[in-house]
N, C-alpha and C. Protein backbone atom coordinates (compact mmCIF):
# COMPACT_ATOMS: atom_id res chain seq x y z
N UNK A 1 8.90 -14.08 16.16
CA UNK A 1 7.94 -13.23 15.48
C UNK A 1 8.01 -13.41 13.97
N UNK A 2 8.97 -14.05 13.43
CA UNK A 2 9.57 -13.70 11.80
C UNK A 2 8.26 -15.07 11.72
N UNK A 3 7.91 -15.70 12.33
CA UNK A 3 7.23 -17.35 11.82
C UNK A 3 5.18 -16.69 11.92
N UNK A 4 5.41 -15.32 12.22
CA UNK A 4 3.91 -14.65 11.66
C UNK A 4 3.90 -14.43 10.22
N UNK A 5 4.59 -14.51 9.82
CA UNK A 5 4.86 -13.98 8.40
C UNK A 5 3.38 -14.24 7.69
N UNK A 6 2.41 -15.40 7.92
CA UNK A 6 1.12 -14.86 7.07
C UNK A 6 0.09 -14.09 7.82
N UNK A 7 0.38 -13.52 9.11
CA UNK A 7 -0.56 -12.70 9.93
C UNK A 7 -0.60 -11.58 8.92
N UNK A 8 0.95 -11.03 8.16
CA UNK A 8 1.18 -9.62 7.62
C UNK A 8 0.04 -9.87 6.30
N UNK A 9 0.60 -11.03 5.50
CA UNK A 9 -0.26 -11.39 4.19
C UNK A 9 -1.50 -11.60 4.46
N UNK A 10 -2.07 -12.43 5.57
CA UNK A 10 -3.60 -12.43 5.53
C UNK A 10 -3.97 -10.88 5.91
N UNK A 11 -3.24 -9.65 6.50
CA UNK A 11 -3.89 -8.56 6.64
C UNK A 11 -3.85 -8.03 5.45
N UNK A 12 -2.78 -7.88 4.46
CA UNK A 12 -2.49 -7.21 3.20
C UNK A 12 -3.82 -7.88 2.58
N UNK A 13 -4.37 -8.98 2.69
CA UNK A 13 -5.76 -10.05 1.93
C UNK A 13 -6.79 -8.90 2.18
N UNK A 14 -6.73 -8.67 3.63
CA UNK A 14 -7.92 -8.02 4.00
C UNK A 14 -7.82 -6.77 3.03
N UNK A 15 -6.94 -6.26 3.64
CA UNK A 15 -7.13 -4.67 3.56
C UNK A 15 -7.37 -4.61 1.74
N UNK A 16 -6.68 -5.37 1.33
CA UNK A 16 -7.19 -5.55 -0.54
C UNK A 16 -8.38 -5.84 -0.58
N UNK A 17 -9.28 -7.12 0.50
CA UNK A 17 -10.73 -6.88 -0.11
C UNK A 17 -11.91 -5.42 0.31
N UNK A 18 -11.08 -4.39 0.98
CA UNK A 18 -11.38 -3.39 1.72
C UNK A 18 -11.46 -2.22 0.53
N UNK A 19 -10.17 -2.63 -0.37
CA UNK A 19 -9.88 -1.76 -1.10
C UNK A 19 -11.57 -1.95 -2.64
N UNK A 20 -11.30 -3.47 -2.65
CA UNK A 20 -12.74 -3.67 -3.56
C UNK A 20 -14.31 -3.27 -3.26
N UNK A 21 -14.13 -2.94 -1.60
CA UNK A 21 -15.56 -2.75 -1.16
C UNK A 21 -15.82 -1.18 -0.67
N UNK A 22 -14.50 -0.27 -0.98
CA UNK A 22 -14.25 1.16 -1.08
C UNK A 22 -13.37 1.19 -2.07
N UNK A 23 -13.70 1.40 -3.00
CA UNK A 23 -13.04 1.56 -3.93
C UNK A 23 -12.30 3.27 -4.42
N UNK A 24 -11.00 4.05 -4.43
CA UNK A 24 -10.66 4.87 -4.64
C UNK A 24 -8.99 4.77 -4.19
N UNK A 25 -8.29 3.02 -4.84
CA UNK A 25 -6.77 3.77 -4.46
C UNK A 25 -6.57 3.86 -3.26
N UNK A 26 -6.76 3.80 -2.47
CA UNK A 26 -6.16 4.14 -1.10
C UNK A 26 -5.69 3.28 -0.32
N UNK A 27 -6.02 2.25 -0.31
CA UNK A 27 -5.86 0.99 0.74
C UNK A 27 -4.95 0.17 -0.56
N UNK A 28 -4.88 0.15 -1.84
CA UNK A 28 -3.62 -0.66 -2.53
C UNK A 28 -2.33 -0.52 -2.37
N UNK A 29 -1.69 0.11 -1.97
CA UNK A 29 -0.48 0.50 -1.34
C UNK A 29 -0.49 -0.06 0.07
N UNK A 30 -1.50 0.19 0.79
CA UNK A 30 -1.13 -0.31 2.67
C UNK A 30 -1.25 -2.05 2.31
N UNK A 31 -2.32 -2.61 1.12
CA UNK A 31 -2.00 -3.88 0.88
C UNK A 31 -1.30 -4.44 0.42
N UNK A 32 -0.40 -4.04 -0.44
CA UNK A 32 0.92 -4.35 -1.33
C UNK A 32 2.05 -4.10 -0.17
N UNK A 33 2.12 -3.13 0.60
CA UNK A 33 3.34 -3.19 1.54
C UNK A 33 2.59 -4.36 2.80
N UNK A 34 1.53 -4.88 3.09
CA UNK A 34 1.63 -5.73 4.03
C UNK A 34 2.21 -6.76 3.62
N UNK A 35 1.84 -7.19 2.37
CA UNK A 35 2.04 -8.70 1.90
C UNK A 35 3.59 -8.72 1.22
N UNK A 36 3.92 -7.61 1.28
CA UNK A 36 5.55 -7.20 0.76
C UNK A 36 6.66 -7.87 2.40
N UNK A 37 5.74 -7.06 2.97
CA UNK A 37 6.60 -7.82 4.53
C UNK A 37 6.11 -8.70 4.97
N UNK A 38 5.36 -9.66 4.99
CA UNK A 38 4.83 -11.18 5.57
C UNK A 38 5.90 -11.88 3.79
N UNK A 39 6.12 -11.29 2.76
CA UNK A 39 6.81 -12.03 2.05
C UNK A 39 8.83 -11.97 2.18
N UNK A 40 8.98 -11.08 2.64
CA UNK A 40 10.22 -10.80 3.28
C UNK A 40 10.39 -11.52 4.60
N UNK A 41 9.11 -11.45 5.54
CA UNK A 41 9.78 -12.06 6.40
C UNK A 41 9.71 -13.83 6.41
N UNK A 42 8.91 -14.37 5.21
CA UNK A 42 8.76 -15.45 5.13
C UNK A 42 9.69 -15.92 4.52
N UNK A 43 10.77 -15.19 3.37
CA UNK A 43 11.71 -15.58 2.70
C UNK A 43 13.13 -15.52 3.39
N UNK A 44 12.86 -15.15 4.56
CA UNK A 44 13.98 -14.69 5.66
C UNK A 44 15.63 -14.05 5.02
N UNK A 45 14.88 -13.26 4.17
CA UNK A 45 16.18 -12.75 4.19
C UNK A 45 16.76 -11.48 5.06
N UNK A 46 17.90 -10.97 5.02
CA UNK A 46 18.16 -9.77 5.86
C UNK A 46 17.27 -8.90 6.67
N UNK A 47 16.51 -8.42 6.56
CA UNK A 47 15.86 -7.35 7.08
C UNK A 47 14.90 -8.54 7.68
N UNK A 48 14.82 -9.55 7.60
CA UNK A 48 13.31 -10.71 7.88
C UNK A 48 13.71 -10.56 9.81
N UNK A 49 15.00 -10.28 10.04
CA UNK A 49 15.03 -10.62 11.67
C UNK A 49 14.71 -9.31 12.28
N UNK A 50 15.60 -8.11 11.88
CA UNK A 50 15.01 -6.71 12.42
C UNK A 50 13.44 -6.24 12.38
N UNK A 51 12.57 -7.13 11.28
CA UNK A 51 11.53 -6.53 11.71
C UNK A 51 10.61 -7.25 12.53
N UNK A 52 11.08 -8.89 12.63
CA UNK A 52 10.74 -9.88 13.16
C UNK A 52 10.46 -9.54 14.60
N UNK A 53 11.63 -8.00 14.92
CA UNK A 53 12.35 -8.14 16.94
C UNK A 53 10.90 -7.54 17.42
N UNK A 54 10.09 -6.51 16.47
CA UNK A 54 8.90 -5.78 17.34
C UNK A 54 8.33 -5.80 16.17
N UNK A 55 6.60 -4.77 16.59
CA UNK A 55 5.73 -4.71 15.85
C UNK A 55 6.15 -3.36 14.93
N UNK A 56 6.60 -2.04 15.62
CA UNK A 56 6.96 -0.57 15.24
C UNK A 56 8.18 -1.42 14.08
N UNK A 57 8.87 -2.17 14.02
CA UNK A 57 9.63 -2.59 12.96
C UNK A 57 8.93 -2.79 11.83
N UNK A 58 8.02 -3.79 11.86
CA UNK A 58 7.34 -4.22 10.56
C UNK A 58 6.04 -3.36 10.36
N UNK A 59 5.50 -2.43 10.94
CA UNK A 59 4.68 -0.99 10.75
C UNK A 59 5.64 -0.62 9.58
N UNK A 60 7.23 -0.01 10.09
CA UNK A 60 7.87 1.04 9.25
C UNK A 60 7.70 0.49 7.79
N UNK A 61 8.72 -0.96 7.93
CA UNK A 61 8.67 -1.48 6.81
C UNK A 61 7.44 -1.32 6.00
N UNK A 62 6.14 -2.12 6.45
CA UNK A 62 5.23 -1.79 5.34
C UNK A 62 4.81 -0.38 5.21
N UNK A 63 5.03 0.40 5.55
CA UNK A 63 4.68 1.80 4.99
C UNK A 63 5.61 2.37 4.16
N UNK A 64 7.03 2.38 4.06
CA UNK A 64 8.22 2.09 3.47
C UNK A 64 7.33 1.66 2.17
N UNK A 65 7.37 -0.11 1.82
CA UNK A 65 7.18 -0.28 1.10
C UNK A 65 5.86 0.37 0.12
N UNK A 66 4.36 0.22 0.80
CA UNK A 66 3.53 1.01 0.58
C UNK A 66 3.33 2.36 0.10
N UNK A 67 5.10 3.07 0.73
CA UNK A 67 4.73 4.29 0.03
C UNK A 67 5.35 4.20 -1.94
N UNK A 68 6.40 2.82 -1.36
CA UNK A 68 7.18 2.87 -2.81
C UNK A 68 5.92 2.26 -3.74
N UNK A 69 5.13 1.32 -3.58
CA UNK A 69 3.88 0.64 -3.91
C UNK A 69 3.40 1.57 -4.52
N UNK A 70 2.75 2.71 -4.10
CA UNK A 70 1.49 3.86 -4.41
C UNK A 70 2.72 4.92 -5.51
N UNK A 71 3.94 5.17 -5.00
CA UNK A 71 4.50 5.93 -6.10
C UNK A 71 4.84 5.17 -7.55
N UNK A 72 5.05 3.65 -7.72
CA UNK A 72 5.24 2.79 -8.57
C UNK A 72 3.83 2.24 -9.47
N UNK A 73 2.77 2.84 -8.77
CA UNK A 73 1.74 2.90 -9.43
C UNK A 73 1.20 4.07 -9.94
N UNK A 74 1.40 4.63 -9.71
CA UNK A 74 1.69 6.17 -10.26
C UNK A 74 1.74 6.22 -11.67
N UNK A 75 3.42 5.78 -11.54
CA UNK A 75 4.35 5.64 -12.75
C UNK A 75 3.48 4.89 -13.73
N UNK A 76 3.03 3.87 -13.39
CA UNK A 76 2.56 3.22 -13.81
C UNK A 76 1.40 3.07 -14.63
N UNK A 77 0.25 3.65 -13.91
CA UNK A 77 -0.93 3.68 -14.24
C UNK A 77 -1.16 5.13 -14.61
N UNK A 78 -0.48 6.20 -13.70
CA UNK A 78 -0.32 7.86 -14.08
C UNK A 78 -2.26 7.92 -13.83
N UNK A 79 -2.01 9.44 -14.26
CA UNK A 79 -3.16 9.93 -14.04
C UNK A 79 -3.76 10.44 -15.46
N UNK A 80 -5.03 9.55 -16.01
CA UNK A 80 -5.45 9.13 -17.23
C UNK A 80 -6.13 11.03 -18.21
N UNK A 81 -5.85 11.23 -19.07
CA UNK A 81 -5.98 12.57 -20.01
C UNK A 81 -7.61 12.23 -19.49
N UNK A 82 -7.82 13.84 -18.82
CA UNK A 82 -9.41 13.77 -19.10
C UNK A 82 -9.64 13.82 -17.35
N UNK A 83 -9.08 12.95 -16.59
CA UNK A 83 -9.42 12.60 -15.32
C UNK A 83 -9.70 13.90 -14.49
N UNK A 84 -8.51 14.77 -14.44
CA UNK A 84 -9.39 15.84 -13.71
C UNK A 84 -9.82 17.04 -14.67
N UNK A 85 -10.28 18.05 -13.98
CA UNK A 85 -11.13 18.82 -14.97
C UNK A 85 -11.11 20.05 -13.77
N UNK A 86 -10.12 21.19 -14.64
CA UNK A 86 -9.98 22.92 -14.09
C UNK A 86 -10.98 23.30 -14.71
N UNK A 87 -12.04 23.92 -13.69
CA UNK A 87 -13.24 25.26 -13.74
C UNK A 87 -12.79 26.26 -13.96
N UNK A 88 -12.52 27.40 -14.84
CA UNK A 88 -12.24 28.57 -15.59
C UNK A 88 -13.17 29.80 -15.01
N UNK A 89 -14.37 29.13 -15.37
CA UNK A 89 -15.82 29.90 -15.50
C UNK A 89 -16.62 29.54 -14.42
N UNK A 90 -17.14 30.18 -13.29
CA UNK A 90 -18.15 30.05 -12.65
C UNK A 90 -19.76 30.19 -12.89
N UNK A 91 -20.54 29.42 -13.07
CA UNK A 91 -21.88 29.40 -13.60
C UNK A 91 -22.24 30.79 -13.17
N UNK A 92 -22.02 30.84 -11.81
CA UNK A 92 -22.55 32.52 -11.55
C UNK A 92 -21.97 33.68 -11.60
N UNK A 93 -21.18 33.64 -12.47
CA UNK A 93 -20.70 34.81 -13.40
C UNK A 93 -20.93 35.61 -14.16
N UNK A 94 -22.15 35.41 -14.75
CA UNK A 94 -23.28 36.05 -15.82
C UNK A 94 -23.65 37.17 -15.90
């Protein structure tokens, strides 16, 4: 199973051009952890055989990674001054 290793990356491909054709964040993380594990298991190191044995192995992993993905972008990119916006006042308050 470890010799699928670009089944994981060509899905992480997809799900990134998924992310360009819905655009809102959501699918960059499930694509960064696919292609995180088709690159682990292609580099065969340690963990490349345990997730190699089933499919529920390399699920965990990329969500694992995916979740570290979406919190490291976070950090990263944060959430920009201005982006959201608290209502105080209800128009029909008058």
């Amino acid at each position: 199973m470890a010799e699928l290793w670009w089944v994981w990356v060509a899905a992480g491909m997809a799900i990134a051009i998924l992310e360009l054709l819905l655009p809102g964040y959501i699918f960059v993380g499930i694509a960064l952890g696919s292609v995180g594990t088709g690159l682990v298991l292609w580099s065969g190191i340690w963990p490349a055989e345990w997730i190699g044995n089933n499919l529920s192995n390399g699920l965990l992993v990329t969500a694992v990674l995916a979740l570290i993905a979406w919190a490291l972008l976070r950090v990263l990119v944060g959430v920009r001054k201005g982006q959201t916006k608290i209502i105080t006042r209800d128009i029909n308050d008058d």
